[in-house]
C-alpha atoms as a PDB file:
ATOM      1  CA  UNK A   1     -47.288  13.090  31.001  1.00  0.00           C
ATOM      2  CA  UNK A   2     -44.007  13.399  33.047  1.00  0.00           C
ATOM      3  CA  UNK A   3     -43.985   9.557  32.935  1.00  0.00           C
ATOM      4  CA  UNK A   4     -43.527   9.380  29.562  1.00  0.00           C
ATOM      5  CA  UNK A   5     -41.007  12.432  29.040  1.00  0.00           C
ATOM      6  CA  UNK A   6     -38.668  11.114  31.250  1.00  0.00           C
ATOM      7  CA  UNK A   7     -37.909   7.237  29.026  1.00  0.00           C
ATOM      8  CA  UNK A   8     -37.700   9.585  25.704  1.00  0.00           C
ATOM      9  CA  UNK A   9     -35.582  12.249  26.970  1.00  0.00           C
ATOM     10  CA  UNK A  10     -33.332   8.942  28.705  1.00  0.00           C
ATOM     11  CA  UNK A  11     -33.177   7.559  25.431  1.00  0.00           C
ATOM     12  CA  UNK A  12     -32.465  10.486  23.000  1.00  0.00           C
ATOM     13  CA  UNK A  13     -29.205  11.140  25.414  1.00  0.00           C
ATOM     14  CA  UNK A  14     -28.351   6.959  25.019  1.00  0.00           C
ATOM     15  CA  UNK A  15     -28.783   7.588  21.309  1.00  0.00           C
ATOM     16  CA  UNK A  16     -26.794  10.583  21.293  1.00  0.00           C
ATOM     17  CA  UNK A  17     -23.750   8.931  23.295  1.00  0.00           C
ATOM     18  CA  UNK A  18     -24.100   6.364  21.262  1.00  0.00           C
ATOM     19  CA  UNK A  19     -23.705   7.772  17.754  1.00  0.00           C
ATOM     20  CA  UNK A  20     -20.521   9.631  19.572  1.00  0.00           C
ATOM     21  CA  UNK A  21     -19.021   6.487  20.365  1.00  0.00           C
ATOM     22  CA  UNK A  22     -19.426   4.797  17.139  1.00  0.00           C
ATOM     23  CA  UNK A  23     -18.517   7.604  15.284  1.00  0.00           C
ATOM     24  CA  UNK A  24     -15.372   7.774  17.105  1.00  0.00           C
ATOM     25  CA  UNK A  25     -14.614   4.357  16.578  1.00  0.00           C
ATOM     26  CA  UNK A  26     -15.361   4.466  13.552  1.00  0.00           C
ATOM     27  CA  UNK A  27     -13.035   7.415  13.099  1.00  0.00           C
ATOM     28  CA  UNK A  28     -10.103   4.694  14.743  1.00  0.00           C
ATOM     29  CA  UNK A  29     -10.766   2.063  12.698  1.00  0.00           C
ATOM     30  CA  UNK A  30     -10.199   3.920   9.803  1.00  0.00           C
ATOM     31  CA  UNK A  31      -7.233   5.910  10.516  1.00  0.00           C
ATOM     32  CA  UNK A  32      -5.638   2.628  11.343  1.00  0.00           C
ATOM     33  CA  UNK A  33      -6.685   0.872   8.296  1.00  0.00           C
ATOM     34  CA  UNK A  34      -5.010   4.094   6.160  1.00  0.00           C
ATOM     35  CA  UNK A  35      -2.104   3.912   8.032  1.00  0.00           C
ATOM     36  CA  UNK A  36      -1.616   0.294   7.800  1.00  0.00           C
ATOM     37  CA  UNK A  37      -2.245   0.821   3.786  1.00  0.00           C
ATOM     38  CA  UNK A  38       0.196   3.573   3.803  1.00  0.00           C
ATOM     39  CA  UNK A  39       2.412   1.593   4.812  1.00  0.00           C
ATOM     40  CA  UNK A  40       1.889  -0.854   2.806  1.00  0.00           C
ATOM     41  CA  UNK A  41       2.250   1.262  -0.183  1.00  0.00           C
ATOM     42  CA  UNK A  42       5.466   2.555   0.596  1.00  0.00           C
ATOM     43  CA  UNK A  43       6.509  -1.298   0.980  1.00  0.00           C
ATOM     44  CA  UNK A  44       5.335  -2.004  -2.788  1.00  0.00           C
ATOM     45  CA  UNK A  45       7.257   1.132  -3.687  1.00  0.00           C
ATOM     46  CA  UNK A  46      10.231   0.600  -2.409  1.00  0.00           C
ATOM     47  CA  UNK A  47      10.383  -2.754  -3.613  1.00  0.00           C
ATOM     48  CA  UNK A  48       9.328  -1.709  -7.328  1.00  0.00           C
ATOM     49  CA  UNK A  49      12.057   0.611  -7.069  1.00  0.00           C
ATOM     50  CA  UNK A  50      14.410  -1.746  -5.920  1.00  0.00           C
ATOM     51  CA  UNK A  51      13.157  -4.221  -8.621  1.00  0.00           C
ATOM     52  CA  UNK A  52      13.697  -0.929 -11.222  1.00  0.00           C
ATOM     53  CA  UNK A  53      17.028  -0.838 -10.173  1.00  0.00           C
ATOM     54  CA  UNK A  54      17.991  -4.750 -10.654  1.00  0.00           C
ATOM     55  CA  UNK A  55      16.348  -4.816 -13.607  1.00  0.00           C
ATOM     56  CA  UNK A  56      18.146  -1.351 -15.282  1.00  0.00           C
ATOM     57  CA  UNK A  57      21.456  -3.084 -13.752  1.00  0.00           C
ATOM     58  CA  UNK A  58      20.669  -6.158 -15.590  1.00  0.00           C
ATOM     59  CA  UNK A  59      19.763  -4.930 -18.940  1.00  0.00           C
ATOM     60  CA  UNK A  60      23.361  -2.830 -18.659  1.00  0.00           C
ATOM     61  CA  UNK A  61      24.991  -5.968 -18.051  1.00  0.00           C
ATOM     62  CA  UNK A  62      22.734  -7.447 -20.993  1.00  0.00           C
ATOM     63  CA  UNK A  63      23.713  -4.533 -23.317  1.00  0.00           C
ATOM     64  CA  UNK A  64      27.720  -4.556 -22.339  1.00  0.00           C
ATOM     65  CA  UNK A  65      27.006  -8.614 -22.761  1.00  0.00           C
ATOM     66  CA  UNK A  66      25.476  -8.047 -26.467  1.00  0.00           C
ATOM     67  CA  UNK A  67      28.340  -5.455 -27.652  1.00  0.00           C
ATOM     68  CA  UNK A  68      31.426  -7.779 -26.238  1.00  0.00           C
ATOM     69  CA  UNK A  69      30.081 -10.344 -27.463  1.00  0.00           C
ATOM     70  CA  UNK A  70      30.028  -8.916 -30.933  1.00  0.00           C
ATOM     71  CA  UNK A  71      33.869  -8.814 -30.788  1.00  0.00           C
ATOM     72  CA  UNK A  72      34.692 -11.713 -29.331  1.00  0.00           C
ATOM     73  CA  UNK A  73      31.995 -14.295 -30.944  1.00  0.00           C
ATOM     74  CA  UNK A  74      30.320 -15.210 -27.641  1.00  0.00           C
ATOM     75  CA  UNK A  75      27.008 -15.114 -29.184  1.00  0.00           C
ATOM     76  CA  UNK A  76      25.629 -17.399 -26.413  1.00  0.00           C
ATOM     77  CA  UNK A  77      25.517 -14.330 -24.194  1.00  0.00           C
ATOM     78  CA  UNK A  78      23.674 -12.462 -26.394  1.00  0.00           C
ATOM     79  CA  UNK A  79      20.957 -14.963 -26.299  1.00  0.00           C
ATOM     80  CA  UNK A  80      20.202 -14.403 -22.993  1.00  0.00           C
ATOM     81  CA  UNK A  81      19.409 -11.037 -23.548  1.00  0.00           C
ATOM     82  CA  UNK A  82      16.674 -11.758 -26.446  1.00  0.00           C
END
């Protein structure tokens, strides 16, 4: 009887250990993979925001393009906003 107790007891503690140290690398894994897509986020954010920003200063220039060129005939600006 004590032959047998011995393997299964040996190899409920390797199983336990062993679902420790996956979990916890696992648990690694993971938190790296959010942080790396955190940061990656930000990086698409700032750059939309940056984009935003060209693109509001271009439609300004667009708009101040469309209304000068209402006085002075330039009307070939004003097709480059349409």
């Amino acid at each position: 009887m004590s032959n047998i107790i011995i393997p299964i007891i040996t190899g409920i503690v390797c199983l336990a250990v062993g679902v420790i140290i996956g979990f916890l690398y696992r648990k690694s894994v993971a938190e790296k993979e959010i942080g790396s897509a955190e940061t990656e986020a930000t990086r698409i954010i700032n750059e939309a925001i940056k984009a935003g920003i060209s693109c509001c200063n271009e439609n300004v220039w667009r708009w101040s393009c469309i209304g000068a060129s209402a006085y002075s005939g330039n009307w070939r600006c004003a097709s480059i906003s349409s």
